[in-house]
PDB file of N, CA and C in Angstrom:
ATOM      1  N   UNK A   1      58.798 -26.055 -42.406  1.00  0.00           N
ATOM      2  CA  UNK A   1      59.608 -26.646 -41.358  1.00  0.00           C
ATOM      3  C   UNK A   1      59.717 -28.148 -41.599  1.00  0.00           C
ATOM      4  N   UNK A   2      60.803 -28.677 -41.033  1.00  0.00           N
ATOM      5  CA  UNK A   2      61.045 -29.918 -41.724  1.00  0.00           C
ATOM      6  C   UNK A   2      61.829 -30.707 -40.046  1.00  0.00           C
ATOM      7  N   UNK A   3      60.859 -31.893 -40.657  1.00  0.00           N
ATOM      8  CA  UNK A   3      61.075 -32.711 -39.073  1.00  0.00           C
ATOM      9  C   UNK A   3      61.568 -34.378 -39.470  1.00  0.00           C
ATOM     10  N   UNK A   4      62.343 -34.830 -38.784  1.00  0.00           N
ATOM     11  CA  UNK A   4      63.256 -36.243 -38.726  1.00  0.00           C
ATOM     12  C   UNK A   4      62.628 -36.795 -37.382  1.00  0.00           C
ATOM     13  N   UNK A   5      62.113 -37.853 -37.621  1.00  0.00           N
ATOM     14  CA  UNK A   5      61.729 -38.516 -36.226  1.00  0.00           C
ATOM     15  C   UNK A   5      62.460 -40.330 -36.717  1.00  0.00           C
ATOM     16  N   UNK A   6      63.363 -40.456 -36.331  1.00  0.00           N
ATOM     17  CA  UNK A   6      63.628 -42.221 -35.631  1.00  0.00           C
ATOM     18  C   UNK A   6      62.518 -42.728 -34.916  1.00  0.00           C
ATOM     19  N   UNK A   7      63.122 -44.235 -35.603  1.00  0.00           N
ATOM     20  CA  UNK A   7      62.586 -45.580 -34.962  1.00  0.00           C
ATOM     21  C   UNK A   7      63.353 -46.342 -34.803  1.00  0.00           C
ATOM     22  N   UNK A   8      62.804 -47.334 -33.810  1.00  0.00           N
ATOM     23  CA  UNK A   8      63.977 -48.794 -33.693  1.00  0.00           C
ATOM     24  C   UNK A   8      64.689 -48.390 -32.866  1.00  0.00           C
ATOM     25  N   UNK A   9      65.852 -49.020 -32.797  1.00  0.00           N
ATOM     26  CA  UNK A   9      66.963 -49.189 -31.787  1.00  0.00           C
ATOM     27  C   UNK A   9      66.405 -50.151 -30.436  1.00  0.00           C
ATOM     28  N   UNK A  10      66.854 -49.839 -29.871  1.00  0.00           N
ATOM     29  CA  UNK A  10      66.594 -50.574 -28.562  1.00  0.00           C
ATOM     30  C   UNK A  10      67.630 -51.584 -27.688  1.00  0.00           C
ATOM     31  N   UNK A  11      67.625 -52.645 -27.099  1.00  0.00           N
ATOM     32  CA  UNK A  11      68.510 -53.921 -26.305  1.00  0.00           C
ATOM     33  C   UNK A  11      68.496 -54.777 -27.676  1.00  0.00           C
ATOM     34  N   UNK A  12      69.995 -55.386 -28.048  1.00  0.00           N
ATOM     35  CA  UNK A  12      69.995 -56.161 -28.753  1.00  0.00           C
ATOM     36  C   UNK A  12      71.186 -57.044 -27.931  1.00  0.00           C
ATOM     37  N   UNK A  13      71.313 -58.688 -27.726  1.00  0.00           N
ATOM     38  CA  UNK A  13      72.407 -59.375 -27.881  1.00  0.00           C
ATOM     39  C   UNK A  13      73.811 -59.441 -28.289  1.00  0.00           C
ATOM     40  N   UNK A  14      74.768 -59.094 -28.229  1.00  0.00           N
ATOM     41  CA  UNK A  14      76.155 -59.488 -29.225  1.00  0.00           C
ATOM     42  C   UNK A  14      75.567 -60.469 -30.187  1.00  0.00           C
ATOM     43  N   UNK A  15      75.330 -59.995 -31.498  1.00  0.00           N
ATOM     44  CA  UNK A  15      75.930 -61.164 -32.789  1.00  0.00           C
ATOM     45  C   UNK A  15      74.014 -60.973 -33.229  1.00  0.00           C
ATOM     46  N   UNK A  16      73.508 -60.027 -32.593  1.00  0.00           N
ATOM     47  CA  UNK A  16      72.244 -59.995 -33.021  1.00  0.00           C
ATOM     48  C   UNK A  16      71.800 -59.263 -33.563  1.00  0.00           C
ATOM     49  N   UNK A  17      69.990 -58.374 -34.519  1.00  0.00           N
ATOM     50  CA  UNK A  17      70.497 -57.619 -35.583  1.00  0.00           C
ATOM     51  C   UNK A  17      69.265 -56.316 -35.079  1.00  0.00           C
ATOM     52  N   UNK A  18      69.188 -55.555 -35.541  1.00  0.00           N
ATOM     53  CA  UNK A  18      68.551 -54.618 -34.930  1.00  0.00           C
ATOM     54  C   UNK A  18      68.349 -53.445 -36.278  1.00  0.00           C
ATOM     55  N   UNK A  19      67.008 -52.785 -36.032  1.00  0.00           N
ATOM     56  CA  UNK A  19      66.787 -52.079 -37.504  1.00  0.00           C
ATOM     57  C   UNK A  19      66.350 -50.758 -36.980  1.00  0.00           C
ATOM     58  N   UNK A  20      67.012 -49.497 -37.199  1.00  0.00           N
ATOM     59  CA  UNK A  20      66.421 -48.581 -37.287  1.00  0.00           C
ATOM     60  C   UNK A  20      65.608 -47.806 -38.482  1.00  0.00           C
ATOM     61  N   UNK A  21      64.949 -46.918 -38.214  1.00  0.00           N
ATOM     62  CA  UNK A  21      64.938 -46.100 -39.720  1.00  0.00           C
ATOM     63  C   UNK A  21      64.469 -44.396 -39.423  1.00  0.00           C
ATOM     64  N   UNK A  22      64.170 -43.467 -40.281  1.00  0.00           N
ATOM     65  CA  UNK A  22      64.608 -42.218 -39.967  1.00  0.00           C
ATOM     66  C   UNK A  22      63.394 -41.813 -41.066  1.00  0.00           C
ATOM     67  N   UNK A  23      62.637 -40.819 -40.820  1.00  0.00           N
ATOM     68  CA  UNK A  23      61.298 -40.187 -41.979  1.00  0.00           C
ATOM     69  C   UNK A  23      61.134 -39.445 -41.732  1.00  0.00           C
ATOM     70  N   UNK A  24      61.281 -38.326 -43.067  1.00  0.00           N
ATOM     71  CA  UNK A  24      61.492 -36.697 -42.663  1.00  0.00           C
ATOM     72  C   UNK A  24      60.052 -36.578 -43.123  1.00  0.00           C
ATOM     73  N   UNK A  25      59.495 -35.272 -42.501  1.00  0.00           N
ATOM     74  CA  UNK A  25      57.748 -34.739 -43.312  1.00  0.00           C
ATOM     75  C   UNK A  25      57.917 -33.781 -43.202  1.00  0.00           C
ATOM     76  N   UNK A  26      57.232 -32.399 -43.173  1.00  0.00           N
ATOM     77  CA  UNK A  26      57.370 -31.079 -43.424  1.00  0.00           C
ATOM     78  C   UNK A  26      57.151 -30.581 -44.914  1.00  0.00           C
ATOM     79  N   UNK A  27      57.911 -29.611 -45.042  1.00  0.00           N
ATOM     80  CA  UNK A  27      57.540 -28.688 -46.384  1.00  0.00           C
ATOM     81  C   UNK A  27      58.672 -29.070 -46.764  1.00  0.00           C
ATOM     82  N   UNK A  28      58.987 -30.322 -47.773  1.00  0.00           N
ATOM     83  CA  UNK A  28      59.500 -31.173 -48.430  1.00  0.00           C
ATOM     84  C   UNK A  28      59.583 -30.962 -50.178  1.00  0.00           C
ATOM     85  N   UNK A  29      60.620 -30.418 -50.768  1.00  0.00           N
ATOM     86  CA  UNK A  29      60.722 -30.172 -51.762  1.00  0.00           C
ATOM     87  C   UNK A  29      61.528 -31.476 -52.825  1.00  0.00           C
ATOM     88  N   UNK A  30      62.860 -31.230 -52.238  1.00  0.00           N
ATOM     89  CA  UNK A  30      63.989 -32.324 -52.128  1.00  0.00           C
ATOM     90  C   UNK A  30      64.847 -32.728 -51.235  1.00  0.00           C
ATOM     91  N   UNK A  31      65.127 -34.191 -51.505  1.00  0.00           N
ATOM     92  CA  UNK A  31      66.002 -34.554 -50.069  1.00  0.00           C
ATOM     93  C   UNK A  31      67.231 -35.104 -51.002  1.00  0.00           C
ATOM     94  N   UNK A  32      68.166 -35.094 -50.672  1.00  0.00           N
ATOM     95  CA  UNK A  32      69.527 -35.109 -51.180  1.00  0.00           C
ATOM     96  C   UNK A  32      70.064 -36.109 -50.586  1.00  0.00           C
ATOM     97  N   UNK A  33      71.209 -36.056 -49.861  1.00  0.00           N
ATOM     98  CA  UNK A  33      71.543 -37.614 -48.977  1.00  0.00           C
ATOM     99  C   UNK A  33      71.089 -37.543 -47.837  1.00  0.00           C
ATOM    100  N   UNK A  34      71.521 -38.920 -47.119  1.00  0.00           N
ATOM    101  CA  UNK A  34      70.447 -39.031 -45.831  1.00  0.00           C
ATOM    102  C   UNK A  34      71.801 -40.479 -45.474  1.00  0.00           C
ATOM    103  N   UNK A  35      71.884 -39.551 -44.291  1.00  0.00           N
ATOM    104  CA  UNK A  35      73.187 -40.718 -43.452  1.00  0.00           C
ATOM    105  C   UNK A  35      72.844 -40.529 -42.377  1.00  0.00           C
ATOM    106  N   UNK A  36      73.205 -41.649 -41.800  1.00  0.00           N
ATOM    107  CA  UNK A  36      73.470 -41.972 -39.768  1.00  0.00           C
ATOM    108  C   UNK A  36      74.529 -41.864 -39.263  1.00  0.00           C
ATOM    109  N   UNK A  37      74.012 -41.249 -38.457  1.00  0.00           N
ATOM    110  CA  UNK A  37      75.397 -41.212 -37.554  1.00  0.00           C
ATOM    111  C   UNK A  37      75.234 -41.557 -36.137  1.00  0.00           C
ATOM    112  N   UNK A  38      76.361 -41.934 -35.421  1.00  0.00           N
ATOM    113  CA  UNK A  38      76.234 -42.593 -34.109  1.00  0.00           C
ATOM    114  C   UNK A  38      77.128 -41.844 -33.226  1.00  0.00           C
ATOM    115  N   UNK A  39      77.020 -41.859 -32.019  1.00  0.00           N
ATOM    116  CA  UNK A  39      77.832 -41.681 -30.898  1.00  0.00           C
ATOM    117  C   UNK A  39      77.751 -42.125 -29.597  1.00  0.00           C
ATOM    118  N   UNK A  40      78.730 -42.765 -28.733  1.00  0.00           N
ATOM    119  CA  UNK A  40      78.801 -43.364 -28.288  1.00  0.00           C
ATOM    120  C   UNK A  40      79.037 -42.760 -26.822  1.00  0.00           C
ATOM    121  N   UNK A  41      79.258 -42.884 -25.567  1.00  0.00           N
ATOM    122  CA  UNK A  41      79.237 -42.415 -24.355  1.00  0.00           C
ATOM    123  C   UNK A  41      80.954 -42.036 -24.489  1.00  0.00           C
ATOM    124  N   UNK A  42      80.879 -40.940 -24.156  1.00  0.00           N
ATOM    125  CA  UNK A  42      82.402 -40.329 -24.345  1.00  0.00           C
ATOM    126  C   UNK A  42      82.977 -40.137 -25.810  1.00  0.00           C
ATOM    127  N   UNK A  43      82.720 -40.766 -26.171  1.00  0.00           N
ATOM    128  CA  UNK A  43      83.381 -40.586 -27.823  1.00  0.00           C
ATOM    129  C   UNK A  43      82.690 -39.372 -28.521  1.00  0.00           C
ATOM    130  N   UNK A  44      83.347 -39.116 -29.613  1.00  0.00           N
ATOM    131  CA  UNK A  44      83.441 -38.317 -30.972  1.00  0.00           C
ATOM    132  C   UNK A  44      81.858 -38.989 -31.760  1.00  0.00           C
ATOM    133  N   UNK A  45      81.105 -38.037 -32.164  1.00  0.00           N
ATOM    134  CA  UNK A  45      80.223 -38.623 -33.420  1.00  0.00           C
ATOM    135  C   UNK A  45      80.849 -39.021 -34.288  1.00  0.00           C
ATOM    136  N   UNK A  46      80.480 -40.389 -35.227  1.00  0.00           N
ATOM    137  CA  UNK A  46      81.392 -40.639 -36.244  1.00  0.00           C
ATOM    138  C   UNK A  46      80.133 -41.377 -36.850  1.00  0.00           C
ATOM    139  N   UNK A  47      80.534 -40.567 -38.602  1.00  0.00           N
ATOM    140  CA  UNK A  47      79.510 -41.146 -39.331  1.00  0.00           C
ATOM    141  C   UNK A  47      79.597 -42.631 -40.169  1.00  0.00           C
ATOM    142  N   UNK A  48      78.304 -43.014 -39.723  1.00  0.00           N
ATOM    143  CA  UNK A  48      77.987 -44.700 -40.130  1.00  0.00           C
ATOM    144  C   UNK A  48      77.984 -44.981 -41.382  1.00  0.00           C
ATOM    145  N   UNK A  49      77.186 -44.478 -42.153  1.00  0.00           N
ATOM    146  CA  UNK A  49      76.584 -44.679 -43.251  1.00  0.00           C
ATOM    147  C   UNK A  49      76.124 -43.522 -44.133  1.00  0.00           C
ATOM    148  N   UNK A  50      75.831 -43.595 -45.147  1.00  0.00           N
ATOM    149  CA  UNK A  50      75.533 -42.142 -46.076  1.00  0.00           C
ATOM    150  C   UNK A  50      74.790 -42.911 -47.344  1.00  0.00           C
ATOM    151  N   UNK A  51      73.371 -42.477 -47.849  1.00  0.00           N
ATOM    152  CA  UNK A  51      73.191 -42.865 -49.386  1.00  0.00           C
ATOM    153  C   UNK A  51      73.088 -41.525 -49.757  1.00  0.00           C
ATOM    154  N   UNK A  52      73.339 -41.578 -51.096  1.00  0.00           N
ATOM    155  CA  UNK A  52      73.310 -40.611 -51.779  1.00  0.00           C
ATOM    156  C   UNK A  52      71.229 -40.476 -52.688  1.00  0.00           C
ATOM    157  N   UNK A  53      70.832 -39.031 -53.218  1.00  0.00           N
ATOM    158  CA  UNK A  53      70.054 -39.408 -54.060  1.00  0.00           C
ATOM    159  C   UNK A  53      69.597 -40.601 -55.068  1.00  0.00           C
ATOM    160  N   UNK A  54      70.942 -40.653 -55.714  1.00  0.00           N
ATOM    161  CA  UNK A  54      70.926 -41.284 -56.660  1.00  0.00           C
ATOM    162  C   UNK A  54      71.020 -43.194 -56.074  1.00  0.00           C
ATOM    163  N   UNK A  55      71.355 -43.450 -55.045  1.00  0.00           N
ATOM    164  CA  UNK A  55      71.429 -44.350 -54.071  1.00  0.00           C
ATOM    165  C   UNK A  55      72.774 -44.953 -53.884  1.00  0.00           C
ATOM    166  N   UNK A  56      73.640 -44.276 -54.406  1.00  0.00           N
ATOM    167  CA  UNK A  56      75.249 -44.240 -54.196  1.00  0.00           C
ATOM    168  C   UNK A  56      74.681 -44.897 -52.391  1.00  0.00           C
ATOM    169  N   UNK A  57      76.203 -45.345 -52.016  1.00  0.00           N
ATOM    170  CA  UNK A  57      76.167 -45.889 -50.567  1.00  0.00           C
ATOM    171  C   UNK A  57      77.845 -45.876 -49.963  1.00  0.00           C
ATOM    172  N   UNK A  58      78.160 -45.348 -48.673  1.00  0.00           N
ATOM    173  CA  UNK A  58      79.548 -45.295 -48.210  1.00  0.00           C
ATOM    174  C   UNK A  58      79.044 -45.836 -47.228  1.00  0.00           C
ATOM    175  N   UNK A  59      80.289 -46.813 -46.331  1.00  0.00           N
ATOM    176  CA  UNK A  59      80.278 -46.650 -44.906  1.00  0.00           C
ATOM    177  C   UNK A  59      81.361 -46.821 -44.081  1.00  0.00           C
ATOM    178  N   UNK A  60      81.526 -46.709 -42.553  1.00  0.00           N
ATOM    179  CA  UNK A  60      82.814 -46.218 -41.526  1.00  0.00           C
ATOM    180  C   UNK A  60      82.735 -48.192 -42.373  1.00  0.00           C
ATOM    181  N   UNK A  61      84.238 -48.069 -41.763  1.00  0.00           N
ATOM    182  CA  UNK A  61      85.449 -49.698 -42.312  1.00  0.00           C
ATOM    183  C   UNK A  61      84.452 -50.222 -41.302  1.00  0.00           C
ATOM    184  N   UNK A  62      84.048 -49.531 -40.104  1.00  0.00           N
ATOM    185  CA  UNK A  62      83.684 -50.429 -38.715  1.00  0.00           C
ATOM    186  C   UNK A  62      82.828 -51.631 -38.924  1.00  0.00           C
ATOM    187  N   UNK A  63      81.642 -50.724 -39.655  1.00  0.00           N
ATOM    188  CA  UNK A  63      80.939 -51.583 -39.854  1.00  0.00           C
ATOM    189  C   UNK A  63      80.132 -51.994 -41.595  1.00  0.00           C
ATOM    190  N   UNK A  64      81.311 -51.921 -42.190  1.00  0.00           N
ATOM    191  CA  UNK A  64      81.340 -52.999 -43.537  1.00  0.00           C
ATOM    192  C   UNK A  64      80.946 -53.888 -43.601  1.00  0.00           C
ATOM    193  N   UNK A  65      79.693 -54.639 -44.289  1.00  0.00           N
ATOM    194  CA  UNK A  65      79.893 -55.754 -44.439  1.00  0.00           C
ATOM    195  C   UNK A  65      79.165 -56.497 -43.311  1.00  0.00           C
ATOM    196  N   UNK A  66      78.500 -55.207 -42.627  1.00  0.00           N
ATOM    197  CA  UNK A  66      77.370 -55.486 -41.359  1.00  0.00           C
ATOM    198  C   UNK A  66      76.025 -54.465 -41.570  1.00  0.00           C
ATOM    199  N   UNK A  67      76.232 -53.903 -41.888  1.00  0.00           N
ATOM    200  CA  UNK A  67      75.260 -52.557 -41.704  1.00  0.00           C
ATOM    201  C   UNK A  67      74.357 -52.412 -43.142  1.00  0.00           C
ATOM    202  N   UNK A  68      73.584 -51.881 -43.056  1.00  0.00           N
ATOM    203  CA  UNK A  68      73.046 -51.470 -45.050  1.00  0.00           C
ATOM    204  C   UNK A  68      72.201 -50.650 -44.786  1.00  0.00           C
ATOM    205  N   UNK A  69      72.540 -49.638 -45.431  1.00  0.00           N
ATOM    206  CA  UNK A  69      71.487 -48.114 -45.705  1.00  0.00           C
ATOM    207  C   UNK A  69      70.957 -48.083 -46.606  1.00  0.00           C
ATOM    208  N   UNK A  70      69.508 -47.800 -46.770  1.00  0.00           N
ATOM    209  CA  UNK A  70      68.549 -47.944 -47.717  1.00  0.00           C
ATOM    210  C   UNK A  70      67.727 -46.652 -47.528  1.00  0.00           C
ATOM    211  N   UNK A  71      66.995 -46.327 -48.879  1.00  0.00           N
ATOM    212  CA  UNK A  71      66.004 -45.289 -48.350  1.00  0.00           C
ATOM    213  C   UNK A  71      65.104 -46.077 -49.440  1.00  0.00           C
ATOM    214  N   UNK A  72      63.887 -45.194 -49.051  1.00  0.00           N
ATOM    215  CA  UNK A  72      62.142 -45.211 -49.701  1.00  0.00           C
ATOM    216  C   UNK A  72      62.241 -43.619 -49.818  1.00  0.00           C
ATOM    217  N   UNK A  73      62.339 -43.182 -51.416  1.00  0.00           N
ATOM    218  CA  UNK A  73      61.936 -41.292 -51.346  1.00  0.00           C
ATOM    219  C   UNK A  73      60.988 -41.134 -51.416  1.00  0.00           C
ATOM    220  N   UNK A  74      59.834 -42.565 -51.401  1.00  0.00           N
ATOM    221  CA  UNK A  74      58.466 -42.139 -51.509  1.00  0.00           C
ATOM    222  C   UNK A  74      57.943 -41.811 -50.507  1.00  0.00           C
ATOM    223  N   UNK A  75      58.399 -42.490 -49.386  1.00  0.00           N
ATOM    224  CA  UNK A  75      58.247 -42.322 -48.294  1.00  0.00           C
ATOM    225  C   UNK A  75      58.954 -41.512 -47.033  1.00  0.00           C
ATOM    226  N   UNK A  76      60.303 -40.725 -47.916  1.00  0.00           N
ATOM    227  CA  UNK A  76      60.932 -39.826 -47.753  1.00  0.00           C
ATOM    228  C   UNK A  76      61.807 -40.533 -45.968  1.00  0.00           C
ATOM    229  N   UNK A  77      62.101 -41.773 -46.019  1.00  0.00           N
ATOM    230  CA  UNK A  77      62.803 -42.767 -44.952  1.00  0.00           C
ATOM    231  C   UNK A  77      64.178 -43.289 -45.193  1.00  0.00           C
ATOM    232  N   UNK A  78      64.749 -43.098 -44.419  1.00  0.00           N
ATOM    233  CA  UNK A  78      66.310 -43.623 -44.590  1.00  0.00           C
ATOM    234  C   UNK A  78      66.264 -45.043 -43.536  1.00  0.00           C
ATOM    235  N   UNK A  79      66.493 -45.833 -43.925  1.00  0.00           N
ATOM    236  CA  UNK A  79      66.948 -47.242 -42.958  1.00  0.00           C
ATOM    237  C   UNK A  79      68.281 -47.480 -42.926  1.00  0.00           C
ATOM    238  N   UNK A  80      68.196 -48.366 -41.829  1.00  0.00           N
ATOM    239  CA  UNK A  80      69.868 -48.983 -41.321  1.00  0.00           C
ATOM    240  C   UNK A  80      69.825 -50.401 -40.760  1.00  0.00           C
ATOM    241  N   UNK A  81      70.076 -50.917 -41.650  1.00  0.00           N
ATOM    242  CA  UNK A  81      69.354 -52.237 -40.849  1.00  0.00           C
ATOM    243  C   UNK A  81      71.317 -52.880 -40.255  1.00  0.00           C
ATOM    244  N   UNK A  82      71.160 -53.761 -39.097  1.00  0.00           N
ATOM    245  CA  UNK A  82      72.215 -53.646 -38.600  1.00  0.00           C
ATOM    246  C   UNK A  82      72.051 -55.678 -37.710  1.00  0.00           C
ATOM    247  N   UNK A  83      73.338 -55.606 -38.300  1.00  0.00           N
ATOM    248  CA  UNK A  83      73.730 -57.357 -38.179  1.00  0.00           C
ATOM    249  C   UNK A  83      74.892 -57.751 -37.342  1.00  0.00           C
ATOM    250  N   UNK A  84      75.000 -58.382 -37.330  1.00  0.00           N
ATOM    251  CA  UNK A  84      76.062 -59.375 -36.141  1.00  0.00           C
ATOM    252  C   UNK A  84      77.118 -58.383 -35.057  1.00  0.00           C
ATOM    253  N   UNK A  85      75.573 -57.677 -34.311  1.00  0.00           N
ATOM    254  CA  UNK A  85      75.621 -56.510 -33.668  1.00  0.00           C
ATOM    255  C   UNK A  85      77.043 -56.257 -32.493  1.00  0.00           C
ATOM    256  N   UNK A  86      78.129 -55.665 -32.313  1.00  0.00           N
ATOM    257  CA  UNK A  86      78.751 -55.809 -31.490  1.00  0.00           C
ATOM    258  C   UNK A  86      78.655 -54.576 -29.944  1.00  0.00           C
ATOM    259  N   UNK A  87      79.340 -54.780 -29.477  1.00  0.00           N
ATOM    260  CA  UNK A  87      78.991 -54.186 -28.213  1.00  0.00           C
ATOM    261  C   UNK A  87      79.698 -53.093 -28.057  1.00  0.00           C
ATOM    262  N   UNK A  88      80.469 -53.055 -29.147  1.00  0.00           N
ATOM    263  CA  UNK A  88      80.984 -51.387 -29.227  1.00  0.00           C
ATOM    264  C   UNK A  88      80.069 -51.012 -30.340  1.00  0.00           C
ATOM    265  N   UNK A  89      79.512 -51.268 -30.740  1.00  0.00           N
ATOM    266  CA  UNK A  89      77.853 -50.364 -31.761  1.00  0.00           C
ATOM    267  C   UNK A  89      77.601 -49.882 -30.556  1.00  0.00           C
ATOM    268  N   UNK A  90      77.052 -49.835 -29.378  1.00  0.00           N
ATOM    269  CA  UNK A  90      76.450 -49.416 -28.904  1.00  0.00           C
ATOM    270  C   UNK A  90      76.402 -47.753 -28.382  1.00  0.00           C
ATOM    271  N   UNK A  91      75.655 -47.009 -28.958  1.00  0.00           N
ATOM    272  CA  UNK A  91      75.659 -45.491 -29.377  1.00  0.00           C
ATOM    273  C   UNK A  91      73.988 -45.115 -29.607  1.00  0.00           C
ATOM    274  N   UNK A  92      74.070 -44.025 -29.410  1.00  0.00           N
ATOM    275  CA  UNK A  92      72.817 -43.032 -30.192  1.00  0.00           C
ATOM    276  C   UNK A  92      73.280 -42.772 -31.314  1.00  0.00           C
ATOM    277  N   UNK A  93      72.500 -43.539 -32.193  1.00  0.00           N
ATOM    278  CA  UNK A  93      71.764 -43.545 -33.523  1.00  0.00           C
ATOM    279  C   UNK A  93      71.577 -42.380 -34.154  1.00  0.00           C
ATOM    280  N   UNK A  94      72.216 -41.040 -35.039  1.00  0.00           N
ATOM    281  CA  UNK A  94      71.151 -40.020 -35.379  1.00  0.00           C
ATOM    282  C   UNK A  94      70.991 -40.213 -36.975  1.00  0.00           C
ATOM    283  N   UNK A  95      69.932 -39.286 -37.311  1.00  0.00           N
ATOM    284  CA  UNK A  95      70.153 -39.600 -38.913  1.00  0.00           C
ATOM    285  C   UNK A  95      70.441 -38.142 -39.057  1.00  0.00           C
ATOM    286  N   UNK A  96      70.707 -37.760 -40.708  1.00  0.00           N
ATOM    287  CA  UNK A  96      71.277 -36.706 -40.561  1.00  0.00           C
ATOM    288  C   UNK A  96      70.863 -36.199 -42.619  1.00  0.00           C
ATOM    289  N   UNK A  97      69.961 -35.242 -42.811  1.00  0.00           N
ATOM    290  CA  UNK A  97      69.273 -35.307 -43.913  1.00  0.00           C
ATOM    291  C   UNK A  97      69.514 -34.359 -44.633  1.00  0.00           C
ATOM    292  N   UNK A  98      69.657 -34.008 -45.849  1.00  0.00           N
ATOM    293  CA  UNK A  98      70.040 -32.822 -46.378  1.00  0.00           C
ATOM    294  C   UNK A  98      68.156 -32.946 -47.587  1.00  0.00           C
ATOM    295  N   UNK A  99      67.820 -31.964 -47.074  1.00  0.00           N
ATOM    296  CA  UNK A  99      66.539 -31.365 -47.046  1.00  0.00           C
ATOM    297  C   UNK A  99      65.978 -30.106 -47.793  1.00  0.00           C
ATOM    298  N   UNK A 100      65.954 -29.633 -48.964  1.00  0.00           N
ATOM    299  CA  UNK A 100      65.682 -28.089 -49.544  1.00  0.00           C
ATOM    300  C   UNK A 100      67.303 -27.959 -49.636  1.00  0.00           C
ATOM    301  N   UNK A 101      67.213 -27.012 -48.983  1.00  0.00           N
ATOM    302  CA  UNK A 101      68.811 -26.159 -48.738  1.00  0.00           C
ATOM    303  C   UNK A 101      69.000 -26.243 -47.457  1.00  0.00           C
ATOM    304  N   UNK A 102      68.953 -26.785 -46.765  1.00  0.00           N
ATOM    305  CA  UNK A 102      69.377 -27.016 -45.594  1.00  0.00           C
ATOM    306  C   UNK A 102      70.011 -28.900 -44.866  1.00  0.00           C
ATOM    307  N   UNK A 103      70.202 -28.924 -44.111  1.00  0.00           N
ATOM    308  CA  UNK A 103      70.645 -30.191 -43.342  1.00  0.00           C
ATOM    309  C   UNK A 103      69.590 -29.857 -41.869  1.00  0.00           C
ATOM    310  N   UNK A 104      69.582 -31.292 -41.354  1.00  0.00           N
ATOM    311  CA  UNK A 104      68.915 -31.456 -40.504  1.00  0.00           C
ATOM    312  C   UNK A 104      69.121 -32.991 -39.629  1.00  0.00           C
ATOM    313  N   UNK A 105      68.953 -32.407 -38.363  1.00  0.00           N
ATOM    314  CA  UNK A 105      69.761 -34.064 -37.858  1.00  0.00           C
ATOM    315  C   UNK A 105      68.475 -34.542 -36.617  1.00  0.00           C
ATOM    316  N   UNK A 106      68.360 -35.935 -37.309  1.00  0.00           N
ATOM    317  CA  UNK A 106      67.034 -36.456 -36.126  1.00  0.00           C
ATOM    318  C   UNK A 106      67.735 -36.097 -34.424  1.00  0.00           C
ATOM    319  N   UNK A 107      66.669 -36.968 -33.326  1.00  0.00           N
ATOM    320  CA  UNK A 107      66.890 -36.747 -31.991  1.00  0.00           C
ATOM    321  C   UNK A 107      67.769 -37.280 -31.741  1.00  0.00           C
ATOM    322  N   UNK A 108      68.055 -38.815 -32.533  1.00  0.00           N
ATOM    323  CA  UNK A 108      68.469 -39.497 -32.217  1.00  0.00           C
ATOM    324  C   UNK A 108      67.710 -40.883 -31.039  1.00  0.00           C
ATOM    325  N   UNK A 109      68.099 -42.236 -31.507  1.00  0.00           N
ATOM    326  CA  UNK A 109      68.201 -43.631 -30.758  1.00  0.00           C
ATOM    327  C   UNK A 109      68.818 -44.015 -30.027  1.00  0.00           C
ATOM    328  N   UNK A 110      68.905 -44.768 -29.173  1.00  0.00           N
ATOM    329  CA  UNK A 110      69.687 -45.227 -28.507  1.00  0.00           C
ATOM    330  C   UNK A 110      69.568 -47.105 -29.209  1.00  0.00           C
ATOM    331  N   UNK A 111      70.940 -47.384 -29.057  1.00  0.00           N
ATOM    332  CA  UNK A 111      71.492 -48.623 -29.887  1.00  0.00           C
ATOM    333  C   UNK A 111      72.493 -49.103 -28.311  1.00  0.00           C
ATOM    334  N   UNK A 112      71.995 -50.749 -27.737  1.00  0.00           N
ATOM    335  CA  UNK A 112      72.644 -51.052 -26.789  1.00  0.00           C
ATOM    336  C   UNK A 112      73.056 -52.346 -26.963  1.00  0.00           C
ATOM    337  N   UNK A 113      74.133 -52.846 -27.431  1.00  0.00           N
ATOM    338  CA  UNK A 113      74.674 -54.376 -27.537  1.00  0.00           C
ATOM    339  C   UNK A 113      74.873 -54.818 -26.446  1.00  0.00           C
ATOM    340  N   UNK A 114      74.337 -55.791 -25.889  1.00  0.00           N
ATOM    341  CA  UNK A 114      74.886 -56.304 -24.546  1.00  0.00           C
ATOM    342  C   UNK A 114      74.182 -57.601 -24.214  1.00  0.00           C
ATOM    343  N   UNK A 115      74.647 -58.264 -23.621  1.00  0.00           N
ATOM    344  CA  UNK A 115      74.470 -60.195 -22.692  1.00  0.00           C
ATOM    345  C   UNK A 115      73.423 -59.673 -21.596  1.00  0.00           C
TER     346      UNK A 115
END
């Protein structure tokens, strides 16, 4: 069985930076990519970020050039570290792991930009 538990998130400022990260444990063979995804109160999930194994990296236009996904496979952790935070970021955080043969999606964070 294979488990995703988040960290981080929390109250951040407009224009301020905030770090989550995501660590799978269980009966762990291989992990494949490992992306976040967010959703927001009323809205559609829409995915943030994605690395690949190999550490390939995509992300939404939204947040280009703000955001950076990283993993540790030693430590089997996906991060998101997150910069000049705006107030439409503000969403639950999930990560989302491709694991053995399967996928698997954390509980999810809560992420709140606001004055």
């Amino acid at each position: 069985q294979v488990r995703l538990v988040e960290s981080g998130g929390g109250l951040v400022q407009p224009g301020g930076s905030l770090n989550v990260s995501c660590a799978a444990s269980g009966s762990i063979f291989s992990i494949y990519n490992m992306g976040w995804y967010r959703q927001a109160l009323g809205k559609q999930r829409e995915l943030v970020a994605i690395i690949t194994s190999d550490g390939s990296t995509n992300y939404a236009d939204s947040v280009k050039g703000r955001f950076t996904i990283s993993r540790d496979n030693a430590k089997k952790t996906v991060y998101l570290q997150m910069k000049s935070l705006k107030p439409e970021d503000t969403a639950v955080y999930s990560c989302y792991v491709g694991v053995n043969d399967s996928w698997y999606w954390g509980r999810g964070t809560q992420v709140t930009v606001s004055s």
